[in-house]
N, C-alpha and C. Protein backbone atom coordinates (compact mmCIF):
# COMPACT_ATOMS: atom_id res chain seq x y z
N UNK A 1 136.78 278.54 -118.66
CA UNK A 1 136.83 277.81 -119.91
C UNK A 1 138.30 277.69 -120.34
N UNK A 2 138.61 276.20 -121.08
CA UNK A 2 140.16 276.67 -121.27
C UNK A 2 140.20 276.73 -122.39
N UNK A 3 141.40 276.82 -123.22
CA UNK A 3 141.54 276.76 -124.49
C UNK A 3 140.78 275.43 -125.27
N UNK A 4 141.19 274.29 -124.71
CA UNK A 4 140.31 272.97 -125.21
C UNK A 4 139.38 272.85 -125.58
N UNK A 5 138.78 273.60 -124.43
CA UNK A 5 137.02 274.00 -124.75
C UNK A 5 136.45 274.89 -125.61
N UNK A 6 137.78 276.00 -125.72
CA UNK A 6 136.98 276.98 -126.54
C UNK A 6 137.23 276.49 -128.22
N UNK A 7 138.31 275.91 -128.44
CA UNK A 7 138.50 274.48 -129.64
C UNK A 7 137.70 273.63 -130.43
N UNK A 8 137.19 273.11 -129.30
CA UNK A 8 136.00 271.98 -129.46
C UNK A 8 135.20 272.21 -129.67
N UNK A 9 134.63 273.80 -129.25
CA UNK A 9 132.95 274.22 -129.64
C UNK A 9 133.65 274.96 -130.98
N UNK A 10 134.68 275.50 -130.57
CA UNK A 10 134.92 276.47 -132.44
C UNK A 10 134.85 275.63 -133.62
N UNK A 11 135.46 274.48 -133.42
CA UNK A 11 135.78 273.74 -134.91
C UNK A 11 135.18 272.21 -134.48
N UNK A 12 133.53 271.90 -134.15
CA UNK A 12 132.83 270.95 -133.77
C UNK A 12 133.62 269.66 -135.19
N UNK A 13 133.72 268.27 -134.82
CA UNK A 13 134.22 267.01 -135.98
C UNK A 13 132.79 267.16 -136.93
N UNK A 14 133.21 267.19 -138.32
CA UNK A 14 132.14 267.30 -139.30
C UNK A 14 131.02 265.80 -139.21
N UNK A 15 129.84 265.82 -139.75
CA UNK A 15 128.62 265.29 -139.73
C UNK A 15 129.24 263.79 -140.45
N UNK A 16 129.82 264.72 -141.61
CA UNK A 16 130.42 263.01 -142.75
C UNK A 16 131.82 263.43 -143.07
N UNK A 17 132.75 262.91 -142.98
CA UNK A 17 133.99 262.81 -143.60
C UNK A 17 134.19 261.66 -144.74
N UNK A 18 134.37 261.55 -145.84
CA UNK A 18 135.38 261.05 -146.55
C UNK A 18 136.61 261.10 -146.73
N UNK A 19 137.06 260.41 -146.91
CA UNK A 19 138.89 260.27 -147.14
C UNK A 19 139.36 259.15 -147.92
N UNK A 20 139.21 259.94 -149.65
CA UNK A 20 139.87 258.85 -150.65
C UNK A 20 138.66 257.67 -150.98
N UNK A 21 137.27 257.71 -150.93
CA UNK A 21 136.73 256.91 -150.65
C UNK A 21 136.19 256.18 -152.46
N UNK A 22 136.38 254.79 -152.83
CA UNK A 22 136.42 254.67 -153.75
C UNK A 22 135.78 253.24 -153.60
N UNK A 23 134.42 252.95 -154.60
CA UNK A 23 134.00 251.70 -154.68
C UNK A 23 133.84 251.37 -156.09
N UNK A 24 134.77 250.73 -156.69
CA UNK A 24 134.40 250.08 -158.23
C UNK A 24 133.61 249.04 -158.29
N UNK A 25 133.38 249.03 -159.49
CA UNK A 25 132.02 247.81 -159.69
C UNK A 25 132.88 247.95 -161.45
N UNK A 26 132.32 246.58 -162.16
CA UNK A 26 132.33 246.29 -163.32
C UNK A 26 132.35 247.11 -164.38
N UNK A 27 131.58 248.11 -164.60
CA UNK A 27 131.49 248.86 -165.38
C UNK A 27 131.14 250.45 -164.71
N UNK A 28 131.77 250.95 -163.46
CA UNK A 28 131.42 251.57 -162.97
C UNK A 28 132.15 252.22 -161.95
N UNK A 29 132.94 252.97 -161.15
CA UNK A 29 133.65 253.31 -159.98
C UNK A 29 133.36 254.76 -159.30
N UNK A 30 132.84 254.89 -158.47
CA UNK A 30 132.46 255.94 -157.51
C UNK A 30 133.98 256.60 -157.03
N UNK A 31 134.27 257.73 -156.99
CA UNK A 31 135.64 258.09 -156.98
C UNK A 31 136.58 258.42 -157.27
N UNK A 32 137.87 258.70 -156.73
CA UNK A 32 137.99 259.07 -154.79
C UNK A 32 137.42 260.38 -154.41
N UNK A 33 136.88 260.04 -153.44
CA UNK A 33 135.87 261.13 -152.85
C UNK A 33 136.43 261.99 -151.53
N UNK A 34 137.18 262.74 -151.61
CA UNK A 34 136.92 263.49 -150.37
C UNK A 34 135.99 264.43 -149.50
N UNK A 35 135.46 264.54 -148.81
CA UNK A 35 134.28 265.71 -148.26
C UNK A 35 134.05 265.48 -146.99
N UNK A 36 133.61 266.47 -146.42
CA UNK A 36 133.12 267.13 -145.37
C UNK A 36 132.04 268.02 -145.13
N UNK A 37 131.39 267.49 -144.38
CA UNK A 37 129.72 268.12 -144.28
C UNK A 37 130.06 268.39 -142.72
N UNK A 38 129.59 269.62 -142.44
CA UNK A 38 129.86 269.86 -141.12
C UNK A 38 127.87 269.69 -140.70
N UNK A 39 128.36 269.89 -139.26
CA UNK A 39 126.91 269.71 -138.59
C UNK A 39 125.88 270.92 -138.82
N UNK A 40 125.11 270.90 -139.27
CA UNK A 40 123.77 272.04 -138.89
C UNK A 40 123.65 271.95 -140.63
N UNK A 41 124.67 271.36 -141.54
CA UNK A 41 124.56 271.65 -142.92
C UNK A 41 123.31 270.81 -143.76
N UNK A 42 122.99 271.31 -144.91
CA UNK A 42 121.91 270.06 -145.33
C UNK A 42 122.43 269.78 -146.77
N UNK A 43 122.53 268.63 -147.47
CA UNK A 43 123.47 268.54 -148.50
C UNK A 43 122.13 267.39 -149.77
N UNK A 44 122.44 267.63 -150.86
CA UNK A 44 121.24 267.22 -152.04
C UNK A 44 122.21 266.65 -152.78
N UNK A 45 122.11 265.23 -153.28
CA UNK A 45 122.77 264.44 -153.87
C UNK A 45 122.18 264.37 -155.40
N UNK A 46 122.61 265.56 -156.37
CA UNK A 46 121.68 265.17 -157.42
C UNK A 46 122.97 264.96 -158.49
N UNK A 47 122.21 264.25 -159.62
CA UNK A 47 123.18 263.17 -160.87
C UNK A 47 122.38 262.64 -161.70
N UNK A 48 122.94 262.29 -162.47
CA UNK A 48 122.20 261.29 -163.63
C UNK A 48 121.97 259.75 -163.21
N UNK A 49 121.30 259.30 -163.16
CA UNK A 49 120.59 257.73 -163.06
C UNK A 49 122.38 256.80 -163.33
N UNK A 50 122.59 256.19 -162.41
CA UNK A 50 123.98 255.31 -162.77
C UNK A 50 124.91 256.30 -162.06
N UNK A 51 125.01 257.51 -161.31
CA UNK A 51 125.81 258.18 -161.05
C UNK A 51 126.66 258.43 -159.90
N UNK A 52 125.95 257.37 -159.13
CA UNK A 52 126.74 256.99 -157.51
C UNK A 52 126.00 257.24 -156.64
N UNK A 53 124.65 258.17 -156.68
CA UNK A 53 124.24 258.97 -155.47
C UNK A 53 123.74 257.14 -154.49
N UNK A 54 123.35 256.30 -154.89
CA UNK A 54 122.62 255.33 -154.03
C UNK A 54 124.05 254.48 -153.74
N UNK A 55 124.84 254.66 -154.31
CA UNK A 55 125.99 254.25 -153.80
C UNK A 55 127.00 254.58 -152.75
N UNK A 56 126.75 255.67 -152.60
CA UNK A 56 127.46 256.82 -151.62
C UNK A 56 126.36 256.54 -150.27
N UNK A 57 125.39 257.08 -150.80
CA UNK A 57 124.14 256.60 -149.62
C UNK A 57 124.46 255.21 -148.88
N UNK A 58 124.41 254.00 -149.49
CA UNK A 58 124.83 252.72 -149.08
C UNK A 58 125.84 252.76 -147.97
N UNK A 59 127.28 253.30 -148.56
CA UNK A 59 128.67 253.43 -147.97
C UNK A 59 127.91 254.50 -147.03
N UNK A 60 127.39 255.69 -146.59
CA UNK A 60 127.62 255.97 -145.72
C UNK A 60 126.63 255.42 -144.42
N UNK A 61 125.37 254.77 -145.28
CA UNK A 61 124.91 253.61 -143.84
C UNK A 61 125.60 252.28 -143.17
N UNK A 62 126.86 252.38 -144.28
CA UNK A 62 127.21 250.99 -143.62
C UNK A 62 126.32 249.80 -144.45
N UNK A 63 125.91 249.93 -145.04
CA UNK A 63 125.20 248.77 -146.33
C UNK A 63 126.25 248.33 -147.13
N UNK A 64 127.44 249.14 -148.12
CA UNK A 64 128.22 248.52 -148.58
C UNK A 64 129.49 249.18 -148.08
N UNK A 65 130.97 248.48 -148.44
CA UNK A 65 131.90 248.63 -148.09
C UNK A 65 132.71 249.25 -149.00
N UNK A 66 133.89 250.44 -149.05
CA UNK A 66 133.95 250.77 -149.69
C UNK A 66 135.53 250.08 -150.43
N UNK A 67 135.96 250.27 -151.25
CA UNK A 67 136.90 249.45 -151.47
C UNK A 67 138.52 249.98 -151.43
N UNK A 68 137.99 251.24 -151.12
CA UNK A 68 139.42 252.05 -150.44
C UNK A 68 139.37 253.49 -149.79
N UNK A 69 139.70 254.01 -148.82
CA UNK A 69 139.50 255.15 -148.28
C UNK A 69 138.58 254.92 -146.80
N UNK A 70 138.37 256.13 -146.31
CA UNK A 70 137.75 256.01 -144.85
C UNK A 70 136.43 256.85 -144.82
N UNK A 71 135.75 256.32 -143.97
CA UNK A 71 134.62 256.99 -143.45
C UNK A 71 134.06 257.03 -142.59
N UNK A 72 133.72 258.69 -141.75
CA UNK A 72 133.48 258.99 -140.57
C UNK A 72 131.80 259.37 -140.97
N UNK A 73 130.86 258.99 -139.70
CA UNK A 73 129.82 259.73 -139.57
C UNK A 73 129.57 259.99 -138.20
N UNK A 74 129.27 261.27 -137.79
CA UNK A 74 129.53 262.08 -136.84
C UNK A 74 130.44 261.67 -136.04
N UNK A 75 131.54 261.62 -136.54
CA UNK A 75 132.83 261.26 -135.55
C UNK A 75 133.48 259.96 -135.96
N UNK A 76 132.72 259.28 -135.39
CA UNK A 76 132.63 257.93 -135.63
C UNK A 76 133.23 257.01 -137.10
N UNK A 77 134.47 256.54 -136.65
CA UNK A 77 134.56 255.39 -138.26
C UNK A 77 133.66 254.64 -138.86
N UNK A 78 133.19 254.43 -139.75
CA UNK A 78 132.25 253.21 -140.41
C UNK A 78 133.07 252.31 -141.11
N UNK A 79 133.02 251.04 -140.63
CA UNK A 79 132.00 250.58 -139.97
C UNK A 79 132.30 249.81 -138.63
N UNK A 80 133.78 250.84 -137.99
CA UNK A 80 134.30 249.87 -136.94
C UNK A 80 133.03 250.34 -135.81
N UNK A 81 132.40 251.39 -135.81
CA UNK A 81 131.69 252.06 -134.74
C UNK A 81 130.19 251.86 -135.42
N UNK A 82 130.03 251.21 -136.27
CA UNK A 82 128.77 250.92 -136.79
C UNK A 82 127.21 250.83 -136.08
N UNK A 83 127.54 250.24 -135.46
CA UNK A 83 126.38 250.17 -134.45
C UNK A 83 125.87 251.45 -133.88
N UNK A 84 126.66 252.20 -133.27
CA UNK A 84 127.03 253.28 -132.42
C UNK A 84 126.46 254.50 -133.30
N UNK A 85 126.79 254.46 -134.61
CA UNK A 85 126.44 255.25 -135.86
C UNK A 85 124.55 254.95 -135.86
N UNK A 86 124.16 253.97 -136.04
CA UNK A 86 123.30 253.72 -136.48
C UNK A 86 122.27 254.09 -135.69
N UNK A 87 122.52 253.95 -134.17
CA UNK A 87 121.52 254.58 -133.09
C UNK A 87 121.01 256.02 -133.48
N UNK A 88 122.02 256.65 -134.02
CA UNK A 88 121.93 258.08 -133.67
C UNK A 88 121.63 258.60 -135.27
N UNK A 89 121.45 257.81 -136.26
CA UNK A 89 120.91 258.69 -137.69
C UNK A 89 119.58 257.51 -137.78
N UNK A 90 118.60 258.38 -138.56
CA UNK A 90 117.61 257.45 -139.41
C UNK A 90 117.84 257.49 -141.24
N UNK A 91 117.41 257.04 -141.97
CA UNK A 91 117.31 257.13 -143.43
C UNK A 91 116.29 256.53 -143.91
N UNK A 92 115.43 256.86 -144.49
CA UNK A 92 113.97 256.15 -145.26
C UNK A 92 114.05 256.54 -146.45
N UNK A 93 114.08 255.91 -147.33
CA UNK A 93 114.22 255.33 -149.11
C UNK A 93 113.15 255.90 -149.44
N UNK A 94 113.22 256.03 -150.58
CA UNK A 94 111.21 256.76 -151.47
C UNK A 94 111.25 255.47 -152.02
N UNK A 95 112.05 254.41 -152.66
CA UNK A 95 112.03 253.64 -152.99
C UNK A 95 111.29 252.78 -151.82
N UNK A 96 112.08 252.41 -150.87
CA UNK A 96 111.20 251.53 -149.83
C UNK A 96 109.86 252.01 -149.28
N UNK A 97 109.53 253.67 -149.10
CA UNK A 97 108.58 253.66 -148.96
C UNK A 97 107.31 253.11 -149.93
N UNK A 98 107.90 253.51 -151.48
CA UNK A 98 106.73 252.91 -151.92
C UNK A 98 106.80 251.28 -152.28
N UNK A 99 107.70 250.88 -151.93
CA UNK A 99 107.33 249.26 -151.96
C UNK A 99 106.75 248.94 -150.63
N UNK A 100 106.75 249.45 -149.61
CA UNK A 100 105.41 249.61 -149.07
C UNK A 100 104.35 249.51 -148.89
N UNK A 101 104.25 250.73 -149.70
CA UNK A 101 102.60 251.11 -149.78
C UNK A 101 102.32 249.80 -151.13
N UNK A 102 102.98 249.63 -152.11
CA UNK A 102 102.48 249.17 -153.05
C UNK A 102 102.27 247.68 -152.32
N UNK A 103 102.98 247.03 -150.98
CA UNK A 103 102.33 245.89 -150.97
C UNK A 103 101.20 246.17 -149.87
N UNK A 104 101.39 247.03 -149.27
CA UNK A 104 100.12 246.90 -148.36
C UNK A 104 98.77 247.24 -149.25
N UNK A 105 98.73 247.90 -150.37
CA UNK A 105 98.07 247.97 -151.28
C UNK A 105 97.23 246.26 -151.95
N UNK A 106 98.55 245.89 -152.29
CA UNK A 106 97.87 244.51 -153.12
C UNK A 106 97.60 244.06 -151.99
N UNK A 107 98.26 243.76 -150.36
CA UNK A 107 97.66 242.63 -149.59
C UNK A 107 96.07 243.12 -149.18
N UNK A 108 95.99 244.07 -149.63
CA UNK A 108 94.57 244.60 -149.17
C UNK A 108 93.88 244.06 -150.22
N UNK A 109 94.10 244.22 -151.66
CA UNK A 109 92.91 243.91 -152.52
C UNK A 109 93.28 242.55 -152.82
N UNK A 110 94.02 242.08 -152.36
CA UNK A 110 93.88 240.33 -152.41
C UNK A 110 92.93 239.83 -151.43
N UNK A 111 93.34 240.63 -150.25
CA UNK A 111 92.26 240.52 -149.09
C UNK A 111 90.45 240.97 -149.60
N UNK A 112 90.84 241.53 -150.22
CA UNK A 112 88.95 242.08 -150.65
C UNK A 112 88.51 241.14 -150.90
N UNK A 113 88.56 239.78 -151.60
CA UNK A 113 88.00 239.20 -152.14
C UNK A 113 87.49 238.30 -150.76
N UNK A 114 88.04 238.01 -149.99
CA UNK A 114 87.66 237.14 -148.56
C UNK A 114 86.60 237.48 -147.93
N UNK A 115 86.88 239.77 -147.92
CA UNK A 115 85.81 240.20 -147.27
C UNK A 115 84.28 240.02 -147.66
N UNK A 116 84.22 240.01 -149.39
CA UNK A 116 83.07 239.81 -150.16
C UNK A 116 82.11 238.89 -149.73
């Protein structure tokens, strides 16, 4: 084993990096954010309603762009390696799940009436 190796497994590239990461909006600016989530970690985004967490979420799928600073997910820049990123994480919304269910819901009881 050489030193390189013993390097690379000691100090593995973190899960998410930020660097300076800042998205304003109108009445609103997320930021500057620095952080690091290393791998095996599990991290809870909690705040008040208006507080960035679905914003941060966005920026780190690559949904929005941020308007200054960098971002790595597992290694990888976003969103020059975007693709590459995206193979390898999933993310499912509670929001999208239940818009979901709520339409497979109505297309069903719109449908009831056909079955009658």
């Amino acid at each position: 084993m050489s030193l390189h190796d013993s390097v690379s497994t000691a100090c593995p590239s973190p899960a998410l990096r930020l660097c300076g990461v800042v998205k304003r909006f109108p009445r609103f600016q997320l930021g500057p954010l620095d952080f690091e989530l290393q791998p095996g970690t599990a991290l809870a985004l909690l705040g008040v309603n208006g507080g960035g967490k679905s914003t941060l979420l966005r920026i780190l799928l690559g949904l929005l762009r941020p308007d200054s600073g960098t971002v790595e997910v597992l290694g990888l820049p976003m969103p020059e390696r975007e693709h590459d990123i995206k193979v390898e994480i999933g993310f499912v919304s509670e929001a999208l799940l239940v818009a979901c269910i709520l339409t497979a819901i109505f297309w069903l009881q719109s449908r009831k009436r056909s079955f009658l």
